[in-house]
Protein backbone atom coordinates (compact mmCIF):
# COMPACT_ATOMS: atom_id res chain seq x y z
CA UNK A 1 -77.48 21.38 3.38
CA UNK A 2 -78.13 17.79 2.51
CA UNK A 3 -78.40 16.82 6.62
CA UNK A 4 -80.97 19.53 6.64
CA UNK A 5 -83.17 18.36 4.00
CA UNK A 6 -83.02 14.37 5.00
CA UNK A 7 -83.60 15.91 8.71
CA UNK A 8 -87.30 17.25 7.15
CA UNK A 9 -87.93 14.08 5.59
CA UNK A 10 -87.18 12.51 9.04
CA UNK A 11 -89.07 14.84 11.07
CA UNK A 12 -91.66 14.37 8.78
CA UNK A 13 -92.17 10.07 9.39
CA UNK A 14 -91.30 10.49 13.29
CA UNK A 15 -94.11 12.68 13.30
CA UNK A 16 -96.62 10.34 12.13
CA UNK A 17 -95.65 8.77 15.15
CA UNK A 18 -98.16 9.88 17.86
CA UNK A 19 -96.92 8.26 20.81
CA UNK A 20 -93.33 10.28 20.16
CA UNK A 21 -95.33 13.67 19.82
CA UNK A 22 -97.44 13.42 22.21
CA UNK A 23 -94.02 12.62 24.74
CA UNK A 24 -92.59 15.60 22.92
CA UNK A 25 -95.83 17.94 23.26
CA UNK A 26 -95.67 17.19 27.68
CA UNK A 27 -91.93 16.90 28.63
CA UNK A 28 -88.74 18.68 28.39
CA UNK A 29 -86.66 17.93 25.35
CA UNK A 30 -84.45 16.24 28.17
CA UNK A 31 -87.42 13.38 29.06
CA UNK A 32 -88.59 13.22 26.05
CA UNK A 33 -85.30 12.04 24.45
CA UNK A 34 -85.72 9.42 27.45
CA UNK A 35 -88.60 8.43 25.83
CA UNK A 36 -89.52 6.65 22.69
CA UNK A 37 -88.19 9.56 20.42
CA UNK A 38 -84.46 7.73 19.42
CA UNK A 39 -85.70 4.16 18.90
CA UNK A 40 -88.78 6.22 16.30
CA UNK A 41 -85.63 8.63 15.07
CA UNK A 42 -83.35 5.00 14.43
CA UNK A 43 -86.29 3.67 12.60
CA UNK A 44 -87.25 6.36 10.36
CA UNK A 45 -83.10 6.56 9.59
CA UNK A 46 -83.44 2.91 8.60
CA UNK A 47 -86.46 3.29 6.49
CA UNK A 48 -85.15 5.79 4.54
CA UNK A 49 -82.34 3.88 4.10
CA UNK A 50 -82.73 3.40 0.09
CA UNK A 51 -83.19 6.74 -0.91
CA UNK A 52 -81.08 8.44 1.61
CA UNK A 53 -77.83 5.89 1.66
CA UNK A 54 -75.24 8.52 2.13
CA UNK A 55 -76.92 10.61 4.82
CA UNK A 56 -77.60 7.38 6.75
CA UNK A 57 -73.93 6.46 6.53
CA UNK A 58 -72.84 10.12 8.08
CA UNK A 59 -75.60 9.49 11.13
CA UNK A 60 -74.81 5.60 11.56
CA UNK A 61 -71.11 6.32 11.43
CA UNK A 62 -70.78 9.22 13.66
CA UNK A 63 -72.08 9.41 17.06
CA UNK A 64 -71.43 13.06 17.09
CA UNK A 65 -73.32 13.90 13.88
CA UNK A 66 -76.10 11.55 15.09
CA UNK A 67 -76.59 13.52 18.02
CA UNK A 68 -76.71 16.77 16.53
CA UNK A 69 -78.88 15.32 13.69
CA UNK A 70 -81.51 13.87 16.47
CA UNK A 71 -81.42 17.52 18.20
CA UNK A 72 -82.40 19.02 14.59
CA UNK A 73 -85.13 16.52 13.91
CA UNK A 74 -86.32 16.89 17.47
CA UNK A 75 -86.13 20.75 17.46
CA UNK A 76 -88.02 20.44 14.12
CA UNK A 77 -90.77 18.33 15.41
CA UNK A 78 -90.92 20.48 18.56
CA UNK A 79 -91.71 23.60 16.19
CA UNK A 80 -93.78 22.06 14.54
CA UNK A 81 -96.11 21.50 17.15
């Protein structure tokens, strides 16, 4: 349950990225993972980085977990909306 509640916090700082939501508001989740969505997703992993050391670890480590945790934070953003 951990992943689940840094993947709120996440959703919550890509959000305040307006550029990423409006690419996620007019494409597919396909194009808009094209987008600018990872690099704002990296960066809001990497800002957290102090208060959220051993979730960052399981993301930064594992390319599968970092995929599924980017379609959770994405699919939370997207509902969001």
């Amino acid at each position: 349950m951990d992943l689940i509640n840094y993947a709120h916090t996440i959703r919550d700082k890509v959000s305040e990225n307006r550029i990423v939501m409006d690419q996620i508001q007019n494409n597919s989740p396909e194009q808009a993972m094209l987008g600018d969505f990872p690099k704002a997703l990296d960066d809001a992993v990497m800002d957290s980085s102090e208060a959220h050391q051993k979730q960052m670890m399981q993301i930064l480590s594992n390319p599968e977990v970092a995929k599924g945790f980017a379609r959770v934070v994405f699919d939370l953003i997207r509902q969001a909306v």
